[in-house]
Protein backbone atom coordinates (compact mmCIF):
# COMPACT_ATOMS: atom_id res chain seq x y z
CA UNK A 1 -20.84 -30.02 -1.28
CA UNK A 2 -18.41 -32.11 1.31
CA UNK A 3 -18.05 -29.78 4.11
CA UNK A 4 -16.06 -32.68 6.10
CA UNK A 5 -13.14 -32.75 4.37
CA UNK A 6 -10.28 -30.47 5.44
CA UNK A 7 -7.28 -32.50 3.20
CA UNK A 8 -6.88 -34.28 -0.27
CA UNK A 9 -4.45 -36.33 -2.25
CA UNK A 10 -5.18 -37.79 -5.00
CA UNK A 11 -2.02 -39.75 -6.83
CA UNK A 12 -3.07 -41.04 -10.28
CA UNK A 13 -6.00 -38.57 -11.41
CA UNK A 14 -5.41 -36.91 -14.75
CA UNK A 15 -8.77 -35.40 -15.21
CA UNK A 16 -11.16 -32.96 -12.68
CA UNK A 17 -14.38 -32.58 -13.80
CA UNK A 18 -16.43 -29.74 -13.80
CA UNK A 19 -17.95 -27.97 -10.17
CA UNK A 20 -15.16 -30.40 -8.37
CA UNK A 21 -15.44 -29.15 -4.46
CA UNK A 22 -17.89 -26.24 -5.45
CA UNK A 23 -18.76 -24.20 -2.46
CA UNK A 24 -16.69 -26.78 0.06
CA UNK A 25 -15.82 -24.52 3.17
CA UNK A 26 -13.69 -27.10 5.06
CA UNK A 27 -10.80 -28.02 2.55
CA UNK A 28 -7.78 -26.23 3.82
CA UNK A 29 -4.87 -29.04 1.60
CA UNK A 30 -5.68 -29.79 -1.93
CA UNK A 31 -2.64 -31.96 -4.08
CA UNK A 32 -3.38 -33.25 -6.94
CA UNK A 33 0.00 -33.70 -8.59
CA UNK A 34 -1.03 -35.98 -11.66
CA UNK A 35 -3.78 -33.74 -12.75
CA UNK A 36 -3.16 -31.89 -16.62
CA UNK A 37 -6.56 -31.04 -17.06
CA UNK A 38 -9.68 -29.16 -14.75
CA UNK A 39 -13.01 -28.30 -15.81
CA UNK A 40 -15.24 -25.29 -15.13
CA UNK A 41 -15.91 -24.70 -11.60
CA UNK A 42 -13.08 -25.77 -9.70
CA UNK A 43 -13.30 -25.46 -6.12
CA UNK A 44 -15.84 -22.32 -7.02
CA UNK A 45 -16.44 -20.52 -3.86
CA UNK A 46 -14.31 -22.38 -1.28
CA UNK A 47 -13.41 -19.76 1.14
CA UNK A 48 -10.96 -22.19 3.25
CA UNK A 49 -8.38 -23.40 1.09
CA UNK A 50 -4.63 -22.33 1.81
CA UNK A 51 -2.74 -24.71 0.14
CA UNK A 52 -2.99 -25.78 -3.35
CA UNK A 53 -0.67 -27.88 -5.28
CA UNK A 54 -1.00 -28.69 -9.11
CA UNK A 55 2.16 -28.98 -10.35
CA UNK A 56 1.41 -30.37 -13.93
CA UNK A 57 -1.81 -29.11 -15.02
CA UNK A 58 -2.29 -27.84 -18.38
CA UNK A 59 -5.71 -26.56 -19.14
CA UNK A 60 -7.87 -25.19 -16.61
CA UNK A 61 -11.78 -24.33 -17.16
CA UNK A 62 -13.95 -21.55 -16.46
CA UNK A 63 -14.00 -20.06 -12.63
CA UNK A 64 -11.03 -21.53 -11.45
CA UNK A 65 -10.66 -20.45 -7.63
CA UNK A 66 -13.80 -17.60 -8.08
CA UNK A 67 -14.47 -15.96 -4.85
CA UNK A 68 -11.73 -17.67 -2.56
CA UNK A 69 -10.44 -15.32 -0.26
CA UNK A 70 -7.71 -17.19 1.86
CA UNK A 71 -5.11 -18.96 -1.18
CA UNK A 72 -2.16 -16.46 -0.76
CA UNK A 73 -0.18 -18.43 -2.81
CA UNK A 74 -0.36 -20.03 -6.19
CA UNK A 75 1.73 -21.96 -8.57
CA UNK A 76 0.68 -23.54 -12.22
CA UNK A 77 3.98 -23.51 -13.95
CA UNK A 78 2.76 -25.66 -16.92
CA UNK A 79 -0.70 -24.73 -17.76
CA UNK A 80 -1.01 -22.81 -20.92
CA UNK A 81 -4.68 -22.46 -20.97
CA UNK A 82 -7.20 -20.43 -18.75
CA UNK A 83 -11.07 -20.17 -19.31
CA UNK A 84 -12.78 -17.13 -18.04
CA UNK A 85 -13.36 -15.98 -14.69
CA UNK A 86 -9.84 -17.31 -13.70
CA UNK A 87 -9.13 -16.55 -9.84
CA UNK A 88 -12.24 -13.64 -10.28
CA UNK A 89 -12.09 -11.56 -6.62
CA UNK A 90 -9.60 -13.41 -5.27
CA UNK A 91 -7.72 -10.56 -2.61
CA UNK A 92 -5.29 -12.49 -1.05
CA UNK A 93 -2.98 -12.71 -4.09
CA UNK A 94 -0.28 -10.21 -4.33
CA UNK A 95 1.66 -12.04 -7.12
CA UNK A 96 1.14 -14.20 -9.87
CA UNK A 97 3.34 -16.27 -12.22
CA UNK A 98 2.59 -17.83 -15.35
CA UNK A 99 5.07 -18.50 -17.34
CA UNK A 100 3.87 -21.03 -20.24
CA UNK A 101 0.56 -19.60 -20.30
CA UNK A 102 -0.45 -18.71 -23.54
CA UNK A 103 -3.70 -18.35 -23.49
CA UNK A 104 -6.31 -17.02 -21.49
CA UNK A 105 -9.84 -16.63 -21.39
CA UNK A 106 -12.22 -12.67 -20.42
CA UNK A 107 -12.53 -11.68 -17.22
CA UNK A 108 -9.20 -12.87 -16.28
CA UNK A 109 -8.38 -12.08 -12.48
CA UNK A 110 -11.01 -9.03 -12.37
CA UNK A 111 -11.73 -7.37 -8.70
CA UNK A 112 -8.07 -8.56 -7.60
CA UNK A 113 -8.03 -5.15 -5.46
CA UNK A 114 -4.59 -6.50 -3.54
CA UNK A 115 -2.54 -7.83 -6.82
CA UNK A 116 0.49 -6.00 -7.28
CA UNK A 117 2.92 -8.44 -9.48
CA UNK A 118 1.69 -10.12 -13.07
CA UNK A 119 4.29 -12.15 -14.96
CA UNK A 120 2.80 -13.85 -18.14
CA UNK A 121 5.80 -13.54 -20.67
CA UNK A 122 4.80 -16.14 -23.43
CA UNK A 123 0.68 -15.33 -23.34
CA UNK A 124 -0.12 -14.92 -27.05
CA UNK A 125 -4.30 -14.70 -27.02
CA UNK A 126 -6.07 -12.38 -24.50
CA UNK A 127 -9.93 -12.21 -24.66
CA UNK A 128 -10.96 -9.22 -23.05
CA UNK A 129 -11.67 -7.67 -20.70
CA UNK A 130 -9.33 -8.57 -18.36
CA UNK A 131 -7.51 -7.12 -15.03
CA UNK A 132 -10.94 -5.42 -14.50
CA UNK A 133 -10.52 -3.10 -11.24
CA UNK A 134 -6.86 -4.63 -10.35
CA UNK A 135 -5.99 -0.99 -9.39
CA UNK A 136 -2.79 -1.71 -7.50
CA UNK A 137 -0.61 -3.71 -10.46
CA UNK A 138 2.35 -2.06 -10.31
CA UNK A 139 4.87 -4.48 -12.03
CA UNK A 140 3.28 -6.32 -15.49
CA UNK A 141 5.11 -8.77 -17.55
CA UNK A 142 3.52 -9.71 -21.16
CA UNK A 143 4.87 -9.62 -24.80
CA UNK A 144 5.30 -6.48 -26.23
CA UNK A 145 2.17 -7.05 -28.53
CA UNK A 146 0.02 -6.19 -25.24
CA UNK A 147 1.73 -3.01 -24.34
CA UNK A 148 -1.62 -1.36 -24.77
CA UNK A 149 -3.19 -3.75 -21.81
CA UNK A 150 0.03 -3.31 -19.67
CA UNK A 151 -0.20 0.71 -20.12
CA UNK A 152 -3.62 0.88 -19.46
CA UNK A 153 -3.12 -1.20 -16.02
CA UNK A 154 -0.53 0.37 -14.83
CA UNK A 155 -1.99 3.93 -15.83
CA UNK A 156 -5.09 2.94 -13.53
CA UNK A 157 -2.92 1.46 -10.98
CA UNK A 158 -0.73 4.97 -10.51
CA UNK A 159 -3.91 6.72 -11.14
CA UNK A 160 -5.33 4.93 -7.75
CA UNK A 161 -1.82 5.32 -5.91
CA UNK A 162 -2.19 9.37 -6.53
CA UNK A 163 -5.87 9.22 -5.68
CA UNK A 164 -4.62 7.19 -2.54
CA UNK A 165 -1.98 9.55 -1.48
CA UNK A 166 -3.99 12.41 -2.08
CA UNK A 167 -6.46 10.76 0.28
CA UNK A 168 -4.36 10.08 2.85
CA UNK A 169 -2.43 13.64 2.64
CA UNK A 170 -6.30 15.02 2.84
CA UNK A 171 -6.88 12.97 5.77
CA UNK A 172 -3.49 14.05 7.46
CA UNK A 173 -4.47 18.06 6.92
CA UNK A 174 -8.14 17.29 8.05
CA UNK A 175 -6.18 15.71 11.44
CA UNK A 176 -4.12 18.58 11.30
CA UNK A 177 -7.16 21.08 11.53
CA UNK A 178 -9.02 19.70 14.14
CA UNK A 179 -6.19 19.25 16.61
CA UNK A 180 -5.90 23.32 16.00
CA UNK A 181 -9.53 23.63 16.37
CA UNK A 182 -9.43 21.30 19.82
CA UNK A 183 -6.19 23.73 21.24
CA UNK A 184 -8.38 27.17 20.17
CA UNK A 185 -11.25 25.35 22.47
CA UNK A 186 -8.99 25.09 25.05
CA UNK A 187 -7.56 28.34 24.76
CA UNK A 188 -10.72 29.90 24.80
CA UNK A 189 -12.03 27.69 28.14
CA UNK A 190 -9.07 28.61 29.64
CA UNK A 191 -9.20 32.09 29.08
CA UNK A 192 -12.90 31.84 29.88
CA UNK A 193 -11.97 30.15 33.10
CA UNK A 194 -9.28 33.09 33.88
């Protein structure tokens, strides 16, 4: 729990071990461009972090990144293997790329409320669930044997776009009717005042 540290490089490192930099709220640089594999609990609630580089990694454990809320960017070109609770209420994330991932573990990316891109063409095992309450994917890319996941994503995600819209439209006539209501009270004081 280093809260001192604000930048790391670390060269030759292969291997992270489980709960590396758990709940560290200082780290803002991370590289670690030698590293193939992480275990569970990597950087788990750091709230501080805005750049990441792991260029080479592989396999990552279980909650990778849970709970960080300032990463806006993210790039794991290589790995092919997620645990569960990968990037779990992470809403700074608008897009994600994957694209040797093949394998990834429940709970993938659930509560992303801000994600809107997915791309994950050569994924082959999904546990479920994943994607839980990722209402605003609009653009999903996975193999056509998960068609059923990509409907049902982006049925919820124009399902919460109408309910949006309809919201704001609601709020726009609600405006609407109490400007009238505030020019009939004026009316009426100025008639009262005549």
């Amino acid at each position: 729990h280093n809260n001192l540290l604000t930048e790391i490089y670390m060269q030759n490192v292969e291997q992270i071990n489980n709960c590396f930099l758990c709940k560290n709220t200082s780290l803002v640089k991370l590289s670690l461009p030698s590293v193939k594999y992480i275990g569970d609990s990597f950087l788990f609630y750091n709230n501080s972090l805005v750049e990441l580089s792991l260029p080479n990694v592989l396999r990552i454990g279980n909650d990778f990144l849970c709970k960080n809320n300032t990463l806006t960017e993210i790039s794991l070109p290589n790995v092919t293997d997620i645990g569960r609770f990968f990037l779990v209420e992470n809403n700074m994330l608008t897009e994600i790329s994957l694209p040797n991932v093949t394998n990834i573990g429940s709970y993938f990316l659930d509560e992303n409320r801000v994600l809107t891109k997915l791309d994950m063409p050569k994924v082959n095992k999904i546990e479920s669930p994943i994607l839980d309450n990722c209402r605003n994917l609009i653009e999903v890319n996975l193999p056509p044997k998960f068609v059923h996941i990509k409907d049902g994503l982006l049925k919820r995600s124009l399902a919460n776009l109408e309910e949006q819209l309809k919201s704001q439209q609601e709020d726009e006539e609600y405006q609407e009717r109490l400007k009238e209501k505030e020019m009939r009270k004026k009316k009426k004081q100025k008639d009262f005042e005549m």
